[in-house]
N, C-alpha and C. Protein backbone atom coordinates (compact mmCIF):
# COMPACT_ATOMS: atom_id res chain seq x y z
N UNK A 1 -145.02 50.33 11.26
CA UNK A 1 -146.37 50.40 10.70
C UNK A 1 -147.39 50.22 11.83
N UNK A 2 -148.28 50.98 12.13
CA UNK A 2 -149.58 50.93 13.16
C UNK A 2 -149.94 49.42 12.55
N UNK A 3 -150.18 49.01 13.93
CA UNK A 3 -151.15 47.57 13.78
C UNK A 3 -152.41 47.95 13.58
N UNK A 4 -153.33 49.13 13.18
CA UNK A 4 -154.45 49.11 12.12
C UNK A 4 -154.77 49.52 10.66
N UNK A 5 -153.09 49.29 10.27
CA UNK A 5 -153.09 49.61 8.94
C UNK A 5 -153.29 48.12 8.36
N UNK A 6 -154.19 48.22 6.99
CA UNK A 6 -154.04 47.12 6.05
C UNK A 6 -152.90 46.67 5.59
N UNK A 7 -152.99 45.20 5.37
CA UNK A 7 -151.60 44.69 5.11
C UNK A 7 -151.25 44.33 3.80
N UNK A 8 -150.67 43.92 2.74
CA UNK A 8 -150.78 43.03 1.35
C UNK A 8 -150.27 41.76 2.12
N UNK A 9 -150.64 40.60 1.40
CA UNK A 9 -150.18 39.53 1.50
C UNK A 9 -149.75 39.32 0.69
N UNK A 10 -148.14 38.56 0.41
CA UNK A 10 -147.71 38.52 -0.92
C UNK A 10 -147.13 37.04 -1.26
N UNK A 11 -147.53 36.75 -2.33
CA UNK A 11 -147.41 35.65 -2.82
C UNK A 11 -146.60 35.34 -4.07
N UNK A 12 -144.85 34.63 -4.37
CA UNK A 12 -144.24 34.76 -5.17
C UNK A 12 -144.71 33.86 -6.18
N UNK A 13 -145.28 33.67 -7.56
CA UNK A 13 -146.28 32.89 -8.02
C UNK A 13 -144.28 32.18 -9.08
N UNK A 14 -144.36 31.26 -9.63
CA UNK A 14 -143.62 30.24 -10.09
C UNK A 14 -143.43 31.22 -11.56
N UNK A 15 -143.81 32.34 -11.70
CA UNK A 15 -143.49 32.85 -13.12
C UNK A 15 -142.55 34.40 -12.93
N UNK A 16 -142.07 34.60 -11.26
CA UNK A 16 -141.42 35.19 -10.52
C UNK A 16 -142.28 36.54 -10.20
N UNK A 17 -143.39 36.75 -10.46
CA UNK A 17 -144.79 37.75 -10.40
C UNK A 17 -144.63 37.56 -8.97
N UNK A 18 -145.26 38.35 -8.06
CA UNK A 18 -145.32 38.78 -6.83
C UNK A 18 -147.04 38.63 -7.21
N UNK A 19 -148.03 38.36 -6.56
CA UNK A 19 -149.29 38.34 -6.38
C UNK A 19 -149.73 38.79 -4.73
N UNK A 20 -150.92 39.91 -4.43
CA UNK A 20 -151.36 39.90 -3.47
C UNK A 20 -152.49 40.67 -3.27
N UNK A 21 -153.23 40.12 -2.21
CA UNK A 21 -154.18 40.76 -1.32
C UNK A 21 -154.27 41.60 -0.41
N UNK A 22 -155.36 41.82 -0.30
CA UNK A 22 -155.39 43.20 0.71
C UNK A 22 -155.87 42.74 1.87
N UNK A 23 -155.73 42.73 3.35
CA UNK A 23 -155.98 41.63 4.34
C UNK A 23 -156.25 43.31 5.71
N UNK A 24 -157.02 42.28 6.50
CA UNK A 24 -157.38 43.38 7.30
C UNK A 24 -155.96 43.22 8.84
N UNK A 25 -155.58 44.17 9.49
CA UNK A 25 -154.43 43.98 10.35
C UNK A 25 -154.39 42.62 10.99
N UNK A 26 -153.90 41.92 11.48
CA UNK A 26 -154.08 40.83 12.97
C UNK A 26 -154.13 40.01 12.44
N UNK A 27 -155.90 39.80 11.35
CA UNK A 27 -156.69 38.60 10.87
C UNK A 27 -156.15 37.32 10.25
N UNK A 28 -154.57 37.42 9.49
CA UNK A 28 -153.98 36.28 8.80
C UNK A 28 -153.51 35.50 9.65
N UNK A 29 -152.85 35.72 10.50
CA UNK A 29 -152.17 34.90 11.36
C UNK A 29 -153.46 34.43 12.03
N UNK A 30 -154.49 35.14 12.70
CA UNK A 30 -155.63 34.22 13.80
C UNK A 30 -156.40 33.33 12.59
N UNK A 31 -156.52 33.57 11.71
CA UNK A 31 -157.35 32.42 10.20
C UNK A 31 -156.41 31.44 10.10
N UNK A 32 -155.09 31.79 10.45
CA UNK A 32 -153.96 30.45 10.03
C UNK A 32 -153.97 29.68 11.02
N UNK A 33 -154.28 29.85 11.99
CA UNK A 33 -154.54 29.02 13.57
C UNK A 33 -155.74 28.72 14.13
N UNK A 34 -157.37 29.97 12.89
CA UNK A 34 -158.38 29.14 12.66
C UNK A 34 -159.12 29.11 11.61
N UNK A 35 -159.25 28.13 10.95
CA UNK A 35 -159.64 28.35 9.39
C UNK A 35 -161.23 28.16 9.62
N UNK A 36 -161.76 28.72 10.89
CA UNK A 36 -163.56 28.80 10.49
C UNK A 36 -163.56 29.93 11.02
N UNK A 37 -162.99 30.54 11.36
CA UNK A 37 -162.94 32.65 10.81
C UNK A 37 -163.37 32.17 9.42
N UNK A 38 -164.46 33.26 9.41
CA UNK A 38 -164.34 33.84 7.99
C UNK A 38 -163.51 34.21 7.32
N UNK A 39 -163.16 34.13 5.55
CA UNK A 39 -162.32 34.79 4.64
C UNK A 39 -162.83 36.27 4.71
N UNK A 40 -164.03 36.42 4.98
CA UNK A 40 -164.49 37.66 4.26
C UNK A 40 -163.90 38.73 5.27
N UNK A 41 -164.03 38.55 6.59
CA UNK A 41 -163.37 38.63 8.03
C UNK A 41 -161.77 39.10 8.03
N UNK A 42 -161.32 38.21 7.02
CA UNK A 42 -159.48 37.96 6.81
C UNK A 42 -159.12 39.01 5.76
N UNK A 43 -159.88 39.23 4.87
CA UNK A 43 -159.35 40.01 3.65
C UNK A 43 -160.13 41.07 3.32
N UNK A 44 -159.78 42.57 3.13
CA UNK A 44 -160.78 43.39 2.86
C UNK A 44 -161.62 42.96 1.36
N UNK A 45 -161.16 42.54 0.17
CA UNK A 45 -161.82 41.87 -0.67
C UNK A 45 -161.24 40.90 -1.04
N UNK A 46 -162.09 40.65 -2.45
CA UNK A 46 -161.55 39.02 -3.02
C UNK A 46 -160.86 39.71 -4.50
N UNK A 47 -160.10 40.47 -4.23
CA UNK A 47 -159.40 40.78 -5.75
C UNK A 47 -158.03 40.52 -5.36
N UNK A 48 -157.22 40.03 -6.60
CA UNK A 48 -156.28 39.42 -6.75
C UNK A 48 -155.19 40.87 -7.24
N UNK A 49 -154.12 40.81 -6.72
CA UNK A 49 -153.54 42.15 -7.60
C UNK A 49 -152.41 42.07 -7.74
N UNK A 50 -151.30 42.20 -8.50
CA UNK A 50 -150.26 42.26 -8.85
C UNK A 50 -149.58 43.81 -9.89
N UNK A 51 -148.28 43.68 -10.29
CA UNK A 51 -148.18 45.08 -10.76
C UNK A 51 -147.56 44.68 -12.62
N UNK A 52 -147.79 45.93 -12.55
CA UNK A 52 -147.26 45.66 -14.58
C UNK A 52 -145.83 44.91 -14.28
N UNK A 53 -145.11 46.06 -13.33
CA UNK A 53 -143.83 44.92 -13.93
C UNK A 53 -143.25 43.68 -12.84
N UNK A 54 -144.34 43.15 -11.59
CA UNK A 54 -144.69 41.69 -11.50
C UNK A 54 -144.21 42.10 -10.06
N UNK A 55 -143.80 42.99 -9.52
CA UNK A 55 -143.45 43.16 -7.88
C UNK A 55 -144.65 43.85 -7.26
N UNK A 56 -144.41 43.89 -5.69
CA UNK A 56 -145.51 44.80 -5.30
C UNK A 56 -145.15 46.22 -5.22
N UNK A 57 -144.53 46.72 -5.56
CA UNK A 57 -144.30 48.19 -5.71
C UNK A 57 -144.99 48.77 -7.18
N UNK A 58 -145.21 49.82 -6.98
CA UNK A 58 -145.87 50.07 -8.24
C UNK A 58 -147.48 49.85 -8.38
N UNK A 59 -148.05 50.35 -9.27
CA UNK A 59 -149.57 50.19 -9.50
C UNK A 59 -150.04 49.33 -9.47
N UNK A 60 -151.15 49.35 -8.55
CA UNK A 60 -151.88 47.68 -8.89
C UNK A 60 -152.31 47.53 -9.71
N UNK A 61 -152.41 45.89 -10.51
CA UNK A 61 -153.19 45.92 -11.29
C UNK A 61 -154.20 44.67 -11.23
N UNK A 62 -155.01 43.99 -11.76
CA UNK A 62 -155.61 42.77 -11.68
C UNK A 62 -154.95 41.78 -12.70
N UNK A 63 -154.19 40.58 -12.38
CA UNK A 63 -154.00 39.87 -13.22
C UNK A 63 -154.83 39.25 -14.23
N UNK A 64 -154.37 39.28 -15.45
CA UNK A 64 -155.33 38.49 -16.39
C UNK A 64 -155.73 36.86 -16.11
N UNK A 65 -156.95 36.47 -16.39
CA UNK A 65 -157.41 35.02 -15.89
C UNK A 65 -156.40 34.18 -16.19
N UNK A 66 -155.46 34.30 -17.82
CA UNK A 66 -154.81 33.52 -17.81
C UNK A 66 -153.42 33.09 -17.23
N UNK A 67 -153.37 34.04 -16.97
CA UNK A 67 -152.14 34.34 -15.55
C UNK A 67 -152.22 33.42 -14.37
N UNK A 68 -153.26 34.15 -13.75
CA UNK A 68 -153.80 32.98 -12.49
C UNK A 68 -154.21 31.44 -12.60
N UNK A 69 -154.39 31.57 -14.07
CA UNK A 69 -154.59 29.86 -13.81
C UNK A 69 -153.04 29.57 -14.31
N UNK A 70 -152.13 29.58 -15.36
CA UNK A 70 -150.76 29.42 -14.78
C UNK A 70 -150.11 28.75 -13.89
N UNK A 71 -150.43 29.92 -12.68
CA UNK A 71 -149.52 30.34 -12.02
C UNK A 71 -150.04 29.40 -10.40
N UNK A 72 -151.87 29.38 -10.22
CA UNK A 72 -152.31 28.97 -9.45
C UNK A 72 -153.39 27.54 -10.23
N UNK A 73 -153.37 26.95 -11.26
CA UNK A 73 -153.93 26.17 -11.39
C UNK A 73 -155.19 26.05 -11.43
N UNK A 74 -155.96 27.59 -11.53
CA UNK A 74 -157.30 27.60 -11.12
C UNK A 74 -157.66 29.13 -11.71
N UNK A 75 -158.79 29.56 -11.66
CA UNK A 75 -159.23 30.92 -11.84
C UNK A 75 -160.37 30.87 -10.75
N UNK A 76 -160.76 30.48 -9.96
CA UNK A 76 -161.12 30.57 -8.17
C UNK A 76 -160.99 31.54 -7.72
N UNK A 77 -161.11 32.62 -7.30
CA UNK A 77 -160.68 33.76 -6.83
C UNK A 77 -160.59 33.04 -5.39
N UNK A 78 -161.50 32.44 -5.12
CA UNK A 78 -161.38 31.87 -3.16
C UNK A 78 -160.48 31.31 -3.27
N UNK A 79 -160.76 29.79 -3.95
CA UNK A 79 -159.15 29.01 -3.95
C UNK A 79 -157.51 30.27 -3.83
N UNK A 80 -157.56 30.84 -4.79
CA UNK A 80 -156.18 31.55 -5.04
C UNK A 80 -156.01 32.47 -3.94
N UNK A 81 -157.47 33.19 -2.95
CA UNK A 81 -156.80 34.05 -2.37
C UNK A 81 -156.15 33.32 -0.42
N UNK A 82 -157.39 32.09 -0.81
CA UNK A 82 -157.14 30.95 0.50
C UNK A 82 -155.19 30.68 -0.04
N UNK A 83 -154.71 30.55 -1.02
CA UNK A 83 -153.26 29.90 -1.37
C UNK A 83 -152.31 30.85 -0.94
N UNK A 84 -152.69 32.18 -1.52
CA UNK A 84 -152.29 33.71 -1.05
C UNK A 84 -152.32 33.56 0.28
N UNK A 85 -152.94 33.48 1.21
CA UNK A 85 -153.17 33.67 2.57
C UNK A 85 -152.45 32.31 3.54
N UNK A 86 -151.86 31.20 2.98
CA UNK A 86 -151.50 29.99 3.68
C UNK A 86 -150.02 30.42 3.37
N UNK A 87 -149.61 30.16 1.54
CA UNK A 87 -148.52 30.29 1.96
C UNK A 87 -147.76 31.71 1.42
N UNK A 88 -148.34 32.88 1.69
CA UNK A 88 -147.50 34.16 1.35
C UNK A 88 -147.53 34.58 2.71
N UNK A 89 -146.58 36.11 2.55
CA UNK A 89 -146.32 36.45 3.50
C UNK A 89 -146.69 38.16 3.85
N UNK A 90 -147.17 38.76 4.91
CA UNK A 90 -147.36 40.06 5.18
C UNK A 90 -145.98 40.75 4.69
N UNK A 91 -146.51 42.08 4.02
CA UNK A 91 -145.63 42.92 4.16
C UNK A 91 -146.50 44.48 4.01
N UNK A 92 -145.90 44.92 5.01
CA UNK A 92 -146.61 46.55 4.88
C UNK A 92 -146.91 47.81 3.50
N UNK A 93 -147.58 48.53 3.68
CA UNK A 93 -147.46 49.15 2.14
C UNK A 93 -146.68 50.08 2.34
């Protein structure tokens, strides 16, 4: 994968759903070593996305609020995508 392609960050949420973001190349790893980078800097947006049938393959979709609080304890979009970004992991599209 070119290092200027966008990345997902993926996050296995406790209800076995795959959750992720859309992150700009490089930026996760230098935010994880400095957390006063900007988020906005780190992630192309603040939407949360997952798929109908809970992996990242397949259509995105936006999880329902009640999902994310679940799964992340919160409906925060910052909180959840800061949790997304600490402890998930890159994978290419």
């Amino acid at each position: 994968m070119p290092s200027d392609q966008a990345v997902k960050v993926v996050y296995k949420g406790n209800d076995n759903n795959e959750y992720f973001v859309i992150a700009n190349p490089g930026m996760v790893s230098k935010w994880k070593k400095d957390k006063s980078i900007p988020m906005v800097d780190v992630v192309q947006n603040f939407n949360i996305h997952t798929t109908s049938n809970g992996s990242t393959t397949g259509e995105a979709i936006n999880p329902a609020s009640g999902a994310l609080k679940t799964v992340f304890n919160t409906t925060n979009e910052d909180e959840i995508v800061k949790k997304i970004l600490c402890e998930g992991h890159e994978k290419g599209f």
